[in-house]
N, C-alpha and C. Protein backbone atom coordinates (compact mmCIF):
# COMPACT_ATOMS: atom_id res chain seq x y z
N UNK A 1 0.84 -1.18 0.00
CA UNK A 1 0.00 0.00 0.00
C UNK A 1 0.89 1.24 0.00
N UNK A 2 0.59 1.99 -0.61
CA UNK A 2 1.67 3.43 -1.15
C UNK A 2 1.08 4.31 -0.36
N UNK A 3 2.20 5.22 0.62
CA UNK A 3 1.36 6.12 1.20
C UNK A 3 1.27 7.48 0.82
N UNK A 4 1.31 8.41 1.30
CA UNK A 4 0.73 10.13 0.96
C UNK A 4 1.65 10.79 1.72
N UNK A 5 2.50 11.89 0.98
CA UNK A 5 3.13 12.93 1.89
C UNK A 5 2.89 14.19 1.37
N UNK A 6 3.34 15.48 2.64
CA UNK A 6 2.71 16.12 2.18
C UNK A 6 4.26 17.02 2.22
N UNK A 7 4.37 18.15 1.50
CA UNK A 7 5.30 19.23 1.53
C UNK A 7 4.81 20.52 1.62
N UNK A 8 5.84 21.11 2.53
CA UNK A 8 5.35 22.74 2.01
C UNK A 8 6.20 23.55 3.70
N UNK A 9 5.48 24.76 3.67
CA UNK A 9 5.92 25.18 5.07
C UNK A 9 4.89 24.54 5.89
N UNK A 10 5.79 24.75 7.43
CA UNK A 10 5.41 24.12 8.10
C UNK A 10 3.32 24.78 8.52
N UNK A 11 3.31 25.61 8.56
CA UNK A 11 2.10 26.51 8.56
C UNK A 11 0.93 26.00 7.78
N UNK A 12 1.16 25.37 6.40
CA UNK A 12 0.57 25.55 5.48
C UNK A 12 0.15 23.72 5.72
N UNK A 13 1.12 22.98 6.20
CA UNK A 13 1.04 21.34 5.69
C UNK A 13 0.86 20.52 7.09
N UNK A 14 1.06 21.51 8.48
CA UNK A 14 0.54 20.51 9.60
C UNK A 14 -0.99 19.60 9.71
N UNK A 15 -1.74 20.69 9.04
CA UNK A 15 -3.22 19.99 9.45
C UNK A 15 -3.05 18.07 8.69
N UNK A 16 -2.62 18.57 7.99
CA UNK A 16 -2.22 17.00 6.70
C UNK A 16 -2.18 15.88 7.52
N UNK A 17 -1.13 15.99 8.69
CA UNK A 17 -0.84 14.76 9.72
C UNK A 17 -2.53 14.63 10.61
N UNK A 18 -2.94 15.10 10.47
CA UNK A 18 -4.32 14.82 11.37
C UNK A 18 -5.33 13.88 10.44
N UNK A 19 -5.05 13.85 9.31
CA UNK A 19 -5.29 12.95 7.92
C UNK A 19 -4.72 11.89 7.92
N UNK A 20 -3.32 11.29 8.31
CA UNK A 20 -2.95 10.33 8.56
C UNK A 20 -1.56 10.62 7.51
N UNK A 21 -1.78 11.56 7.00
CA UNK A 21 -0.20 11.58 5.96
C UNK A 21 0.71 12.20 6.61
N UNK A 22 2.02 11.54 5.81
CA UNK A 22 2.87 12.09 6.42
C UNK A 22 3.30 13.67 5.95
N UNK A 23 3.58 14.78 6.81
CA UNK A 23 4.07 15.55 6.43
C UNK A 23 6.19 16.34 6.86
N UNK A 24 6.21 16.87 5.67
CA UNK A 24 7.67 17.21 5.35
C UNK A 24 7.75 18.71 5.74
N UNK A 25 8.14 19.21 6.79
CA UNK A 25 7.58 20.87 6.87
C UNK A 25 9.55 21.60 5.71
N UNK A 26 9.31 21.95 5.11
CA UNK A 26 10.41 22.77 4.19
C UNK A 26 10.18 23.91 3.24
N UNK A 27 11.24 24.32 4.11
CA UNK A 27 11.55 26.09 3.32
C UNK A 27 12.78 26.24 2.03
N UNK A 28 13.43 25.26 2.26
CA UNK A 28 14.89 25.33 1.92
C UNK A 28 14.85 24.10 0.37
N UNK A 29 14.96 25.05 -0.53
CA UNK A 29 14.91 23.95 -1.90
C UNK A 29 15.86 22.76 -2.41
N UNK A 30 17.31 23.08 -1.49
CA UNK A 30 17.77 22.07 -1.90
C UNK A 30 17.39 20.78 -0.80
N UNK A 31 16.95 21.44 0.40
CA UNK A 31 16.44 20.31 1.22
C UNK A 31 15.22 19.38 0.50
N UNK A 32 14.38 19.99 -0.38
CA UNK A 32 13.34 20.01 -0.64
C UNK A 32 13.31 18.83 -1.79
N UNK A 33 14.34 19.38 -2.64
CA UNK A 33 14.87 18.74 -3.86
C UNK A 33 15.29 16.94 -3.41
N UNK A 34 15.99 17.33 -2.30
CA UNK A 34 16.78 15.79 -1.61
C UNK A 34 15.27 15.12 -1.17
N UNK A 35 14.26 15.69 -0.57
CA UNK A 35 13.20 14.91 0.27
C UNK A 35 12.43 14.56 -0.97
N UNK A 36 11.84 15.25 -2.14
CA UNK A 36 11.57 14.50 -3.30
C UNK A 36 12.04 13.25 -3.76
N UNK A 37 13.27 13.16 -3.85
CA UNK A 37 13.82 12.63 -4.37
C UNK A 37 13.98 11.09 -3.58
N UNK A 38 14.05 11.18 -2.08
CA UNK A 38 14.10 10.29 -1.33
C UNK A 38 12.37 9.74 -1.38
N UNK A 39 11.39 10.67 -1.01
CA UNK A 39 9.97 9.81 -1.22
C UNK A 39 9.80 9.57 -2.53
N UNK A 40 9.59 9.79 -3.71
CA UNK A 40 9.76 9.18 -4.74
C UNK A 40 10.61 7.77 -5.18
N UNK A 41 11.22 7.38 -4.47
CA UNK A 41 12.21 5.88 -4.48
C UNK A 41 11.90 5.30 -3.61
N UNK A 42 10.77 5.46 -2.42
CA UNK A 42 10.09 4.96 -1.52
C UNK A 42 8.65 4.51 -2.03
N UNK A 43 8.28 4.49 -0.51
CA UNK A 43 6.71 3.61 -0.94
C UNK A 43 5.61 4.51 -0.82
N UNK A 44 6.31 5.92 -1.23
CA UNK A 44 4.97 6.86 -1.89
C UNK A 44 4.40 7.08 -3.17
N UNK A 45 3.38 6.99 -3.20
CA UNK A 45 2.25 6.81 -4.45
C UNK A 45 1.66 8.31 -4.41
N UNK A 46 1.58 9.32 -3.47
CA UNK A 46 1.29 9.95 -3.75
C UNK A 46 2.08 11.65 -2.87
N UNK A 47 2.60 12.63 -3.44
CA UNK A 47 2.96 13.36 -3.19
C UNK A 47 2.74 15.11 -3.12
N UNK A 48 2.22 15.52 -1.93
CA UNK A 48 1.24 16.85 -2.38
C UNK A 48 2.25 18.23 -1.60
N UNK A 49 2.65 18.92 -2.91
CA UNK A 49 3.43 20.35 -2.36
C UNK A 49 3.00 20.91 -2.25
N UNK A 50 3.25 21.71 -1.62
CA UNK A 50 2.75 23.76 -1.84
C UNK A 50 3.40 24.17 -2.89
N UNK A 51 2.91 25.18 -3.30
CA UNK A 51 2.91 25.97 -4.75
C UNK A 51 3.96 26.47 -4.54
N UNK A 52 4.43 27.40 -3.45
CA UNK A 52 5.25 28.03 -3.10
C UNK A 52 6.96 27.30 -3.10
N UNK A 53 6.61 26.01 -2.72
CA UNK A 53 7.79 25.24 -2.36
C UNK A 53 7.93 24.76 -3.72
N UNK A 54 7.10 24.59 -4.45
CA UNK A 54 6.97 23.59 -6.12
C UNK A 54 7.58 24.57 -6.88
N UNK A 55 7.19 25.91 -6.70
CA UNK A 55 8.30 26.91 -7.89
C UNK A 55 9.63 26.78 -7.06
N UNK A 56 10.23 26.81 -6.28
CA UNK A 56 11.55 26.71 -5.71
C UNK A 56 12.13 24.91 -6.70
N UNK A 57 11.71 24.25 -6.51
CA UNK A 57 12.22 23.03 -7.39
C UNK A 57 11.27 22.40 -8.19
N UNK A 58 11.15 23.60 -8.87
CA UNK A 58 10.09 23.28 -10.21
C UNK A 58 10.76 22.09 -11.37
N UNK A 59 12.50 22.31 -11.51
CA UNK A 59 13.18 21.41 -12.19
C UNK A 59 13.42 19.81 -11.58
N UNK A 60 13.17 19.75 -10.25
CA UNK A 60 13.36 18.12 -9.94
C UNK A 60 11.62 17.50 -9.99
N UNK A 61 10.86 18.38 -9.59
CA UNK A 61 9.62 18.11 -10.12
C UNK A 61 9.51 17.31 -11.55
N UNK A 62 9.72 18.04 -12.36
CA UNK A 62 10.11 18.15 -13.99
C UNK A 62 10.03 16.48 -14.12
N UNK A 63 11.33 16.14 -13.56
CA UNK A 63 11.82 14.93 -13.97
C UNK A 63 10.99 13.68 -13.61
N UNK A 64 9.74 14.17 -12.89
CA UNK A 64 8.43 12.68 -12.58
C UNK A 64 7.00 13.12 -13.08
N UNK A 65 7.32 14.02 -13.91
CA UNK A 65 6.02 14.38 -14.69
C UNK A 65 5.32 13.41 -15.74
N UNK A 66 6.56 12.17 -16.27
CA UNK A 66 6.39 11.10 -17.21
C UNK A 66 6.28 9.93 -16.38
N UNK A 67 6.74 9.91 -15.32
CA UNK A 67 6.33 8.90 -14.28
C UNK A 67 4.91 9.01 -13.99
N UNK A 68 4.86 7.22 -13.82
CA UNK A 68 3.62 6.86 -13.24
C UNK A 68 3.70 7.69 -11.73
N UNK A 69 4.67 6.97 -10.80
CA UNK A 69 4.42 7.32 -9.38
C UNK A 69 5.88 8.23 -8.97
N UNK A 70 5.89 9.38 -8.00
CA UNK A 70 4.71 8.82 -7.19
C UNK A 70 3.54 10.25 -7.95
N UNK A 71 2.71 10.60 -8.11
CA UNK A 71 1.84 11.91 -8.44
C UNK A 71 2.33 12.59 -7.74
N UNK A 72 2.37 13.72 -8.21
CA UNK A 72 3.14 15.05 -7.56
C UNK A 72 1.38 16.03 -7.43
N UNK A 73 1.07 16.39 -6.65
CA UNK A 73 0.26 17.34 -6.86
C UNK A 73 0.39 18.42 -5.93
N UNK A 74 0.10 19.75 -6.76
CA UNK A 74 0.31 21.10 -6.42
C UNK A 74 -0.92 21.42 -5.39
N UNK A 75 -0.91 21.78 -4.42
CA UNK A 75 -1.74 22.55 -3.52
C UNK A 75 -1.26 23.72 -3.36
N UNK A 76 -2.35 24.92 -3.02
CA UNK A 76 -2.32 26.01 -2.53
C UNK A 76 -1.44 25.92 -0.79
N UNK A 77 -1.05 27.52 -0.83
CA UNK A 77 -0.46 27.27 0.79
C UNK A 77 -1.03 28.55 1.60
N UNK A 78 -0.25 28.61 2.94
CA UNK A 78 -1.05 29.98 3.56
C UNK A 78 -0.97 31.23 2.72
N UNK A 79 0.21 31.23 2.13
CA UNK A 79 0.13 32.49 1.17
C UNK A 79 -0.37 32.91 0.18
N UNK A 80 -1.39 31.84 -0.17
CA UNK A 80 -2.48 32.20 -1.32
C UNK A 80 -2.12 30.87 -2.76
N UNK A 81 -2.77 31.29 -3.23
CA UNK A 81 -2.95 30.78 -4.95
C UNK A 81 -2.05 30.87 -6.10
N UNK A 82 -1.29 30.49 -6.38
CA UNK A 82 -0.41 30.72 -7.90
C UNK A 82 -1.23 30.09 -9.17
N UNK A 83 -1.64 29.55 -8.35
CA UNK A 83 -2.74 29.00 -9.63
C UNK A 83 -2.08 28.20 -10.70
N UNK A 84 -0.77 27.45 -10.45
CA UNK A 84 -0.34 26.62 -10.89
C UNK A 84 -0.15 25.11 -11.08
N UNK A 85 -0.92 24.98 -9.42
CA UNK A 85 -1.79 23.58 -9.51
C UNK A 85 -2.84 23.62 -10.61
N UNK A 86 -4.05 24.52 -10.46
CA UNK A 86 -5.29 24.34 -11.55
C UNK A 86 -4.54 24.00 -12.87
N UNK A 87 -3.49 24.62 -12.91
CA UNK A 87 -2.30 24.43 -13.84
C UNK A 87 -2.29 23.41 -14.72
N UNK A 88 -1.53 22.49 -14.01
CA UNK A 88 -0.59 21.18 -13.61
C UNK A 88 -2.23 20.30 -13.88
N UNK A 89 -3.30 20.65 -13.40
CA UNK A 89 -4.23 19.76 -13.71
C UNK A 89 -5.11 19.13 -14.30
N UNK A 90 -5.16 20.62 -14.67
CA UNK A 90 -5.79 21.14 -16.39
C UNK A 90 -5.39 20.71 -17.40
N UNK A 91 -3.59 20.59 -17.23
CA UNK A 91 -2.85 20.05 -18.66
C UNK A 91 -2.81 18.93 -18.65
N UNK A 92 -2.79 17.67 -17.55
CA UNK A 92 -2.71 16.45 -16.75
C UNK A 92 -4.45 15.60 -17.81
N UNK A 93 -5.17 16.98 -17.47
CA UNK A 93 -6.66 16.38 -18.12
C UNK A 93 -6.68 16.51 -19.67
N UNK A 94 -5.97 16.86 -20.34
CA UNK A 94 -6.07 17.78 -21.62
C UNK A 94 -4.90 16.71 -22.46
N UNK A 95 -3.89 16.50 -21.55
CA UNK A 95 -3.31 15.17 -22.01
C UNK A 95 -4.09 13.38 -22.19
N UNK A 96 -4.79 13.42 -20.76
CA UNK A 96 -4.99 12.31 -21.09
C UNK A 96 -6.73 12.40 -21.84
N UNK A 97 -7.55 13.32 -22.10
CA UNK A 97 -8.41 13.48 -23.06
C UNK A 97 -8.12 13.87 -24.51
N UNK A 98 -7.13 14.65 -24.62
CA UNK A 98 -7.17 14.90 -25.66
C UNK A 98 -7.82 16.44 -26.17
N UNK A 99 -8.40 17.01 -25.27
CA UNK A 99 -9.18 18.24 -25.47
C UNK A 99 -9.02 19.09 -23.51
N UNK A 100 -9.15 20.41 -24.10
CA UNK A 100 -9.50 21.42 -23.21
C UNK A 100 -11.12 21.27 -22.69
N UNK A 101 -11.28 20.67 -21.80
CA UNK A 101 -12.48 19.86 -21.17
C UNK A 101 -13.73 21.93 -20.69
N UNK A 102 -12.72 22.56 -19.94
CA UNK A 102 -13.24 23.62 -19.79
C UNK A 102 -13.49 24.82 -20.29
N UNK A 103 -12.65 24.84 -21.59
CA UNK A 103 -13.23 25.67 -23.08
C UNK A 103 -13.43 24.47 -24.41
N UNK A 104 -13.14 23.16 -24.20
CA UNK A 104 -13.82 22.81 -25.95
C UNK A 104 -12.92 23.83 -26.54
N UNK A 105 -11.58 23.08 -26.20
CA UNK A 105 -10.56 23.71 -27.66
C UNK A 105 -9.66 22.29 -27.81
């Protein structure tokens, strides 16, 4: 069974552990970059950042976007919206349909 972690600052990703996932509290990208890199070769299936922390190592991200596991997904953090998850999810749907589901292009 693959479990769930969560990333981001610590502010933004505590409630997560009351969910049962594990959370990673990080500010620091190359720390950030190494803890990717370590749950991804583990027995996580699923992986949820903050936006904030995801533009800091937007390039090691990069490299499991063609991977099955583990899912990387973008969440919002205390500091608001980049709106780069809706992003990431939009194109995620548009790939595997084939069409822009929310304009029909």
């Amino acid at each position: 069974m693959y479990k769930i972690a969560v990333m981001g600052d610590y502010d933004s990703i505590y409630g997560f552990s009351a969910l049962g996932m594990d959370t990673f509290p990080l500010t620091d990208a190359e720390e950030a970059a190494k803890t990717l890199r370590r749950l991804a070769n583990s027995e996580y299936g699923i992986v949820y950042i903050t936006e904030q922390l995801a533009d800091m190592i937007s390039r090691e991200i990069q490299k499991y976007n063609e991977k099955l596991l583990p899912a990387i997904i973008l969440i919002p953090g205390l500091m608001g919206n980049t709106g780069n998850g809706v992003k990431n999810v939009k194109k995620s749907v548009e790939q595997a349909v084939g069409a822009d589901i929310l304009f029909g292009n």
